[in-house]
PDB file of N, CA and C in Angstrom:
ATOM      1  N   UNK A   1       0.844  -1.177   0.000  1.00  0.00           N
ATOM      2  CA  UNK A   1       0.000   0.000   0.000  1.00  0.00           C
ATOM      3  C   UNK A   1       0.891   1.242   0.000  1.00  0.00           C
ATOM      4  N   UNK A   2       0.582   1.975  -1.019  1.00  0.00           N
ATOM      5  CA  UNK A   2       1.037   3.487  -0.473  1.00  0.00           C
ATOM      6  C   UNK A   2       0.001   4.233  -0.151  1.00  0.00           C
ATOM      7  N   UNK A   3       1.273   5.646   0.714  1.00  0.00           N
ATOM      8  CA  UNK A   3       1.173   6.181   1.582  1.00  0.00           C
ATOM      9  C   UNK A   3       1.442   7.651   1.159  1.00  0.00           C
ATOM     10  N   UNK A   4       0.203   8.220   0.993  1.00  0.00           N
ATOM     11  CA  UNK A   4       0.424  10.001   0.435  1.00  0.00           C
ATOM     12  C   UNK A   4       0.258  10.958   1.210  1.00  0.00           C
ATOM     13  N   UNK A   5       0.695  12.005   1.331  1.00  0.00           N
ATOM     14  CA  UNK A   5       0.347  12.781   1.987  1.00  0.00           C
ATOM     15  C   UNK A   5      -0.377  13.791   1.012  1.00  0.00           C
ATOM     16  N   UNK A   6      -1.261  14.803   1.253  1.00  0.00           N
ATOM     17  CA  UNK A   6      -2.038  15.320   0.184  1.00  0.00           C
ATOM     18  C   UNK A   6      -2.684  16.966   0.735  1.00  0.00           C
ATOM     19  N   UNK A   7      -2.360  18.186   0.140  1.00  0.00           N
ATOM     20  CA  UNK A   7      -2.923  19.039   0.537  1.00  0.00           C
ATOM     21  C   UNK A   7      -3.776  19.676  -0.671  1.00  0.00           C
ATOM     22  N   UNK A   8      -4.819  20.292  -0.260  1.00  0.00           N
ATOM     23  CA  UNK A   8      -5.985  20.021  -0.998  1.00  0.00           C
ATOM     24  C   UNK A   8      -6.229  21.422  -1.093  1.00  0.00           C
ATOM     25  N   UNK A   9      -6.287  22.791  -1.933  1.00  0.00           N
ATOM     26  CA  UNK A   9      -6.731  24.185  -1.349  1.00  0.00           C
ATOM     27  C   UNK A   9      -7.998  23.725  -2.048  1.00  0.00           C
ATOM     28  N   UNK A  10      -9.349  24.871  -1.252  1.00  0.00           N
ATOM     29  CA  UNK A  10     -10.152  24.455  -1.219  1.00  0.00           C
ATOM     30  C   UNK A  10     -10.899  25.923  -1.930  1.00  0.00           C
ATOM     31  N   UNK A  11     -11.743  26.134  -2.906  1.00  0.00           N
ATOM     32  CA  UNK A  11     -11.672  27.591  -3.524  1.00  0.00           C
ATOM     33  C   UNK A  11     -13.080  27.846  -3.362  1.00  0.00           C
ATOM     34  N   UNK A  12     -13.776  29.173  -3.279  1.00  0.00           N
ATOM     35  CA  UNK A  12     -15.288  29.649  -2.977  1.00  0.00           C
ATOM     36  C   UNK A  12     -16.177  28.997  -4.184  1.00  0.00           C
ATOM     37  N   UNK A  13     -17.025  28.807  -4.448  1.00  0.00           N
ATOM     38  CA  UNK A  13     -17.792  28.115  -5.663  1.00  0.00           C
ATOM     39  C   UNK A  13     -17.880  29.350  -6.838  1.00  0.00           C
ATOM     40  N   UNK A  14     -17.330  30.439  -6.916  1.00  0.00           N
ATOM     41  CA  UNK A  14     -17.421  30.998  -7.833  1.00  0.00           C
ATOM     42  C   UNK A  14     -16.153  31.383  -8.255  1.00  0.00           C
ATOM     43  N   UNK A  15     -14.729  30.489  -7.868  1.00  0.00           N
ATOM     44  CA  UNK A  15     -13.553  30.548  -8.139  1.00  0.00           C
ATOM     45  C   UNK A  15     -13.364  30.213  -9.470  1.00  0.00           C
ATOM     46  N   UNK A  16     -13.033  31.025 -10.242  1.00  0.00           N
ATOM     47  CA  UNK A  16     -12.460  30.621 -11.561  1.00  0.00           C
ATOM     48  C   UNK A  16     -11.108  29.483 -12.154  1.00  0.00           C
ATOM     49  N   UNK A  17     -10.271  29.887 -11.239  1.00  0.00           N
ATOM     50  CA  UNK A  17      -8.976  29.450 -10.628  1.00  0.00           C
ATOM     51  C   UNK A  17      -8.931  27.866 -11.128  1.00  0.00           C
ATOM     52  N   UNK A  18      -8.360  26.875 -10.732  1.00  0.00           N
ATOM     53  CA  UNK A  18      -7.921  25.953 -10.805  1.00  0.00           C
ATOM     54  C   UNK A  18      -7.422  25.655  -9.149  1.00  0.00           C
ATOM     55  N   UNK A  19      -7.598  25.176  -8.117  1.00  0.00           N
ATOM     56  CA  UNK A  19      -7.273  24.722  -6.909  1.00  0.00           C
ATOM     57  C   UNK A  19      -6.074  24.213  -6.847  1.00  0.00           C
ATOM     58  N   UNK A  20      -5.131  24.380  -5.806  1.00  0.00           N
ATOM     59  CA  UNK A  20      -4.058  24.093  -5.852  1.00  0.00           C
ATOM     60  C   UNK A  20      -4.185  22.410  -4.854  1.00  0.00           C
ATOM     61  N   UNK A  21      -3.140  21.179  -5.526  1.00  0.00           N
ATOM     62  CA  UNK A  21      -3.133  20.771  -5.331  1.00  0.00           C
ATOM     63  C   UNK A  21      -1.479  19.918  -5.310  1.00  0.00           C
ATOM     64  N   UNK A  22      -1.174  19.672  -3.496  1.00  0.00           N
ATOM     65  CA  UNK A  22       0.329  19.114  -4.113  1.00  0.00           C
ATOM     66  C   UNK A  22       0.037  17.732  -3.064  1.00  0.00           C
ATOM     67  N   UNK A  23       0.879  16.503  -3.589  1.00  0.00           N
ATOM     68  CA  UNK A  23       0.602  15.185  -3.149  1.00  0.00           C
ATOM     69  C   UNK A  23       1.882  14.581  -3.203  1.00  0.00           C
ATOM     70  N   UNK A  24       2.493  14.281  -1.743  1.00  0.00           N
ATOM     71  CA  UNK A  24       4.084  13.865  -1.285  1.00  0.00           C
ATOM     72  C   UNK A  24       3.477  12.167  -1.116  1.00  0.00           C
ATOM     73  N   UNK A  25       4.797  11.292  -2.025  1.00  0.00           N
ATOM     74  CA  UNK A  25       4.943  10.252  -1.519  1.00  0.00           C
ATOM     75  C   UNK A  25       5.540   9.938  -0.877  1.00  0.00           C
ATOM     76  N   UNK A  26       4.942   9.026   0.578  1.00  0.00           N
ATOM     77  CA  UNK A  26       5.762   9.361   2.267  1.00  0.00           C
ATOM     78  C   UNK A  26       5.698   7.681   2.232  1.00  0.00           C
ATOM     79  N   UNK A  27       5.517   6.416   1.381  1.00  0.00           N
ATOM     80  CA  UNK A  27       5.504   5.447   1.692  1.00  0.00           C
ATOM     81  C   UNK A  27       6.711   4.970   2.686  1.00  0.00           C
ATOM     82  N   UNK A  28       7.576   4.811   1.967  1.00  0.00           N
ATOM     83  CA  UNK A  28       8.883   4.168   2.784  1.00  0.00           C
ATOM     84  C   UNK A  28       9.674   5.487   3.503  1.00  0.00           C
ATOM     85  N   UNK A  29       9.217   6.738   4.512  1.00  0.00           N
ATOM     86  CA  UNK A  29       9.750   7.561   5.231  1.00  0.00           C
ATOM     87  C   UNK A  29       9.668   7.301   6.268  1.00  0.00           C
ATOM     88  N   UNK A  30      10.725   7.427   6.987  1.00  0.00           N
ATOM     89  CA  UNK A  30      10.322   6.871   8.739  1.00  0.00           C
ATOM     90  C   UNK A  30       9.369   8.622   9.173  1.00  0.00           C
ATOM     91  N   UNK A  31       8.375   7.884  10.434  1.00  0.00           N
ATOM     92  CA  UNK A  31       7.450   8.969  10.882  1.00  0.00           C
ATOM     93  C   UNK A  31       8.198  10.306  11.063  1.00  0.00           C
ATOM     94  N   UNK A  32       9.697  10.545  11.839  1.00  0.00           N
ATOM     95  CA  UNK A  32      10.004  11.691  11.602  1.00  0.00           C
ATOM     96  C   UNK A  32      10.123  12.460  10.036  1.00  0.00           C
ATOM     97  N   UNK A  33      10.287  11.959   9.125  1.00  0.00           N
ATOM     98  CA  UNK A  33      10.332  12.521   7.753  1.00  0.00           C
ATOM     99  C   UNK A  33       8.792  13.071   7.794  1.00  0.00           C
ATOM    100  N   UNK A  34       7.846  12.099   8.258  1.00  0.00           N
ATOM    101  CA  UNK A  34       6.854  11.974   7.463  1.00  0.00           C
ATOM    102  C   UNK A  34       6.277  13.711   7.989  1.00  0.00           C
ATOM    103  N   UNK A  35       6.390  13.661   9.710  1.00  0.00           N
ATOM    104  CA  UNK A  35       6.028  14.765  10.607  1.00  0.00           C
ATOM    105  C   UNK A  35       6.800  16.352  10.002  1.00  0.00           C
ATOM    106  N   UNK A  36       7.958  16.273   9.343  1.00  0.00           N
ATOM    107  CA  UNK A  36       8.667  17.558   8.708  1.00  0.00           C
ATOM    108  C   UNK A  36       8.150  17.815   7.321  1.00  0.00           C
ATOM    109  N   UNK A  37       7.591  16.839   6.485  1.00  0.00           N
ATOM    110  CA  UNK A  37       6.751  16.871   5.464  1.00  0.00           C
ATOM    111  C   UNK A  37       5.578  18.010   5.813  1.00  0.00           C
ATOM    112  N   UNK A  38       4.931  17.443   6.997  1.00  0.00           N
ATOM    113  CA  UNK A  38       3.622  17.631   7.134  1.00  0.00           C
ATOM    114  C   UNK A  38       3.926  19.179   7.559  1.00  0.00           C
ATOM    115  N   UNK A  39       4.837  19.517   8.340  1.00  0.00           N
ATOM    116  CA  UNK A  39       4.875  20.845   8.607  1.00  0.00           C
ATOM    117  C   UNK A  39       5.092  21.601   7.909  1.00  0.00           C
ATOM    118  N   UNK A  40       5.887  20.750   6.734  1.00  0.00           N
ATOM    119  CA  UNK A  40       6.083  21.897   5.501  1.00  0.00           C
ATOM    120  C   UNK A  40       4.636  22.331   4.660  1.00  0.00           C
ATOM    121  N   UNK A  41       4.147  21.093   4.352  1.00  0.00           N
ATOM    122  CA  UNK A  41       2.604  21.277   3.741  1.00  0.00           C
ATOM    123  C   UNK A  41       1.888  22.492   4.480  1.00  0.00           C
ATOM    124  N   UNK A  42       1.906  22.661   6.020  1.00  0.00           N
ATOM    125  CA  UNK A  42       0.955  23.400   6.416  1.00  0.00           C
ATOM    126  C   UNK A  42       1.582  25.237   6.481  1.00  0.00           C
ATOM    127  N   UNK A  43       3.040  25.233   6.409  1.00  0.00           N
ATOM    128  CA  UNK A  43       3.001  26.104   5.879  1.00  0.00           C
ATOM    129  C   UNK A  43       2.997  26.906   4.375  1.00  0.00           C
ATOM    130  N   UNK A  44       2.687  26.034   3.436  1.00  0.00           N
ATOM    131  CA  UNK A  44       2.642  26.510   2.391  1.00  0.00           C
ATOM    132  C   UNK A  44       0.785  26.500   2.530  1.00  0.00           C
ATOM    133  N   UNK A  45       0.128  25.887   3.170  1.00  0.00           N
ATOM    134  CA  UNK A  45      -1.526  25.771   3.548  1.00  0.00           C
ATOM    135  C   UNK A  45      -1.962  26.990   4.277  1.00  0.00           C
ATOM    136  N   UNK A  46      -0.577  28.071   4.926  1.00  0.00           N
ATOM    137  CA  UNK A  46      -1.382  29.340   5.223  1.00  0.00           C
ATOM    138  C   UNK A  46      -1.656  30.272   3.993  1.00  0.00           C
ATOM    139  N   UNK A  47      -0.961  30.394   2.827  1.00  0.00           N
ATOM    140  CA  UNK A  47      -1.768  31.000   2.042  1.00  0.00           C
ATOM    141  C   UNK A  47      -2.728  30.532   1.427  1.00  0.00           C
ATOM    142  N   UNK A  48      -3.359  30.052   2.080  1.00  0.00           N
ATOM    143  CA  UNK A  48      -4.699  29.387   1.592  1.00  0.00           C
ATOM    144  C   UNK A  48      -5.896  29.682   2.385  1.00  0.00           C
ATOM    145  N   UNK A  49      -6.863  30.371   1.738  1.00  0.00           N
ATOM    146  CA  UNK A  49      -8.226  30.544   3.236  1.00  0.00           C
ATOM    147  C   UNK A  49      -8.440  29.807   3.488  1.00  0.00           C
ATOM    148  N   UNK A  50      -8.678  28.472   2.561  1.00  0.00           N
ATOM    149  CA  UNK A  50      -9.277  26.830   3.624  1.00  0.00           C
ATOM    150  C   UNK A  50      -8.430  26.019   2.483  1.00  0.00           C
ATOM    151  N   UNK A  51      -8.601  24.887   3.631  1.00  0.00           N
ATOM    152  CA  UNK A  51      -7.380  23.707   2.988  1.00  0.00           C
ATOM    153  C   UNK A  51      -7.782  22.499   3.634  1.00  0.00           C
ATOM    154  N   UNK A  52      -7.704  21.334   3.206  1.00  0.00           N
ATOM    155  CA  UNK A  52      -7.872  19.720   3.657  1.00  0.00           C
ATOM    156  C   UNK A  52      -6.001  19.439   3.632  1.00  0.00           C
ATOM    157  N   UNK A  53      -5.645  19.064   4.797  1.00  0.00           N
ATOM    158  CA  UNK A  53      -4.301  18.438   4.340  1.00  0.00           C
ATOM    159  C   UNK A  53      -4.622  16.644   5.040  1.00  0.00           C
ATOM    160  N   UNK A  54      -4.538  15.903   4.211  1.00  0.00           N
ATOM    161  CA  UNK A  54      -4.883  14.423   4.540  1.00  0.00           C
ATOM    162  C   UNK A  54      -3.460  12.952   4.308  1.00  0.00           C
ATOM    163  N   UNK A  55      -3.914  12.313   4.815  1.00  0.00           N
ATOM    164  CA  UNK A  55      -2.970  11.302   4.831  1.00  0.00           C
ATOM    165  C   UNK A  55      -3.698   9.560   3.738  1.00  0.00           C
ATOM    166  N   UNK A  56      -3.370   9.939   2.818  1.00  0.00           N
ATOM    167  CA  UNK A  56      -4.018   8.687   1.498  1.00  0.00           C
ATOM    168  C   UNK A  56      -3.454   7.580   1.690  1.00  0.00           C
ATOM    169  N   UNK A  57      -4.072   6.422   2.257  1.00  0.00           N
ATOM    170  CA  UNK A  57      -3.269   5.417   2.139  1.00  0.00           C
ATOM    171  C   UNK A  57      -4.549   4.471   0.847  1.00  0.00           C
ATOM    172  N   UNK A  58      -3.073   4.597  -0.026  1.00  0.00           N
ATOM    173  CA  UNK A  58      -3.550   4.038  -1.743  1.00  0.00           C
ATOM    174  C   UNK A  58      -3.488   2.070  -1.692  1.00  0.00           C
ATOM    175  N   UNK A  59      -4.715   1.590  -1.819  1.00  0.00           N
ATOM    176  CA  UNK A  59      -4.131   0.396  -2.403  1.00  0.00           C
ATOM    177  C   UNK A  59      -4.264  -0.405  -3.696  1.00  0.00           C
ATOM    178  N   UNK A  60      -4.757   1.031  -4.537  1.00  0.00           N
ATOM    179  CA  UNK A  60      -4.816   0.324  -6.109  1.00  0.00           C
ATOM    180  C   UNK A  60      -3.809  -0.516  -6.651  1.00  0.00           C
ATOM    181  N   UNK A  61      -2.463  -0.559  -6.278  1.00  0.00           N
ATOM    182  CA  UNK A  61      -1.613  -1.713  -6.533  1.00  0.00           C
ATOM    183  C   UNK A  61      -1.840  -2.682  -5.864  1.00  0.00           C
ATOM    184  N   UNK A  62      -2.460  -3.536  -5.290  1.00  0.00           N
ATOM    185  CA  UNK A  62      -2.968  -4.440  -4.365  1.00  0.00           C
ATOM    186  C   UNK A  62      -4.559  -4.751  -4.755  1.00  0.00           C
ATOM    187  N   UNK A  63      -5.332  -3.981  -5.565  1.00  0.00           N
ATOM    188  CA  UNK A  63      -6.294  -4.334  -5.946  1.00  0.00           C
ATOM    189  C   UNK A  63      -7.483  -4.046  -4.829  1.00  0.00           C
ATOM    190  N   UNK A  64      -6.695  -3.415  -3.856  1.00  0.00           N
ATOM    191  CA  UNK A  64      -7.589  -2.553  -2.684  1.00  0.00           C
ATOM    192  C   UNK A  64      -8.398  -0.927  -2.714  1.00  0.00           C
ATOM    193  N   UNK A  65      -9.195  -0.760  -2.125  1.00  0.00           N
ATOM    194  CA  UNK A  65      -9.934   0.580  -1.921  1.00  0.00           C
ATOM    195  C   UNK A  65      -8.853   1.295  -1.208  1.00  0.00           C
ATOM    196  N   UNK A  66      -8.703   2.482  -2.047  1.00  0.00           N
ATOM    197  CA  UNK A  66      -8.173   4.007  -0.875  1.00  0.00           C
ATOM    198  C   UNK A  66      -9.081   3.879   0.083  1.00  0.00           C
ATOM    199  N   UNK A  67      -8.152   4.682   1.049  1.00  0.00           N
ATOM    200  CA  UNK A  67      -9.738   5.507   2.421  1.00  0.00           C
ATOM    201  C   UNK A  67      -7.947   6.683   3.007  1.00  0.00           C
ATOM    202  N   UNK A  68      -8.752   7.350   3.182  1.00  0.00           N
ATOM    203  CA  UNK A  68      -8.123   8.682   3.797  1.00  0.00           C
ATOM    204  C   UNK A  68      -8.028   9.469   5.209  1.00  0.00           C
ATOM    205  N   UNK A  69      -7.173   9.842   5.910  1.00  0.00           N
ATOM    206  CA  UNK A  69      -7.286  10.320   7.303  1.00  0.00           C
ATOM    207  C   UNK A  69      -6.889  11.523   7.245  1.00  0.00           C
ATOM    208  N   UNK A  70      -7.890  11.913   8.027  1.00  0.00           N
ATOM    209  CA  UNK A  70      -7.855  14.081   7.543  1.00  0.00           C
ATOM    210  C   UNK A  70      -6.996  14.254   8.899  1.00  0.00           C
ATOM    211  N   UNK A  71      -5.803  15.122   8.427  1.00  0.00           N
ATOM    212  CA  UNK A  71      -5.079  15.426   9.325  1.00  0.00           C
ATOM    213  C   UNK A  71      -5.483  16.964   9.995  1.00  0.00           C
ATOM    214  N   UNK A  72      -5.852  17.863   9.026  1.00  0.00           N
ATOM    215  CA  UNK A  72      -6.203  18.900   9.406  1.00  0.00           C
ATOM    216  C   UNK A  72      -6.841  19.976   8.309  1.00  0.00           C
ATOM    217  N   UNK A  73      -8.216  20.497   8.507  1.00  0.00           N
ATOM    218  CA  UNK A  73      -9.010  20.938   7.913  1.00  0.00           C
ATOM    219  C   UNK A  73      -9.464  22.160   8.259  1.00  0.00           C
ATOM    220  N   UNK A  74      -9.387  23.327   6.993  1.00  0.00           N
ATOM    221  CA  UNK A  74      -9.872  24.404   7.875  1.00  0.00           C
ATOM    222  C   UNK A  74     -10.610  25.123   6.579  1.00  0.00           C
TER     223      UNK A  74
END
């Protein structure tokens, strides 16, 4: 299974824009990598008015369903 990390900007419904979206592969990082990742994501997530930053664990190579854990949402 991999293991993504995923920040999501989230835009008003009359955003023209294109949403910003960036997605780190953290499979084989030990948890400290994974925790300096995540801090980096959230500061590039303050220029953002709202943001999903989540943790994807993928198992389409395995022939498994994704499911996702919201790390922090605003």
């Amino acid at each position: 299974m991999r293991i993504y990390l995923e920040l999501m900007e989230i835009l008003e419904e009359i955003a023209t824009e294109e949403p910003d979206f960036i997605r780190v592969d953290v499979t084989e990082w030990s948890p400290k990598d994974v925790d300096v990742a995540i801090n980096l994501l959230l500061d590039q997530a303050q220029a953002y008015k709202h943001f999903t930053l989540q943790k994807h664990y993928c198992g389409h190579e395995e022939g498994e369903p994704c499911h996702a854990e919201t790390i922090i949402q605003k």
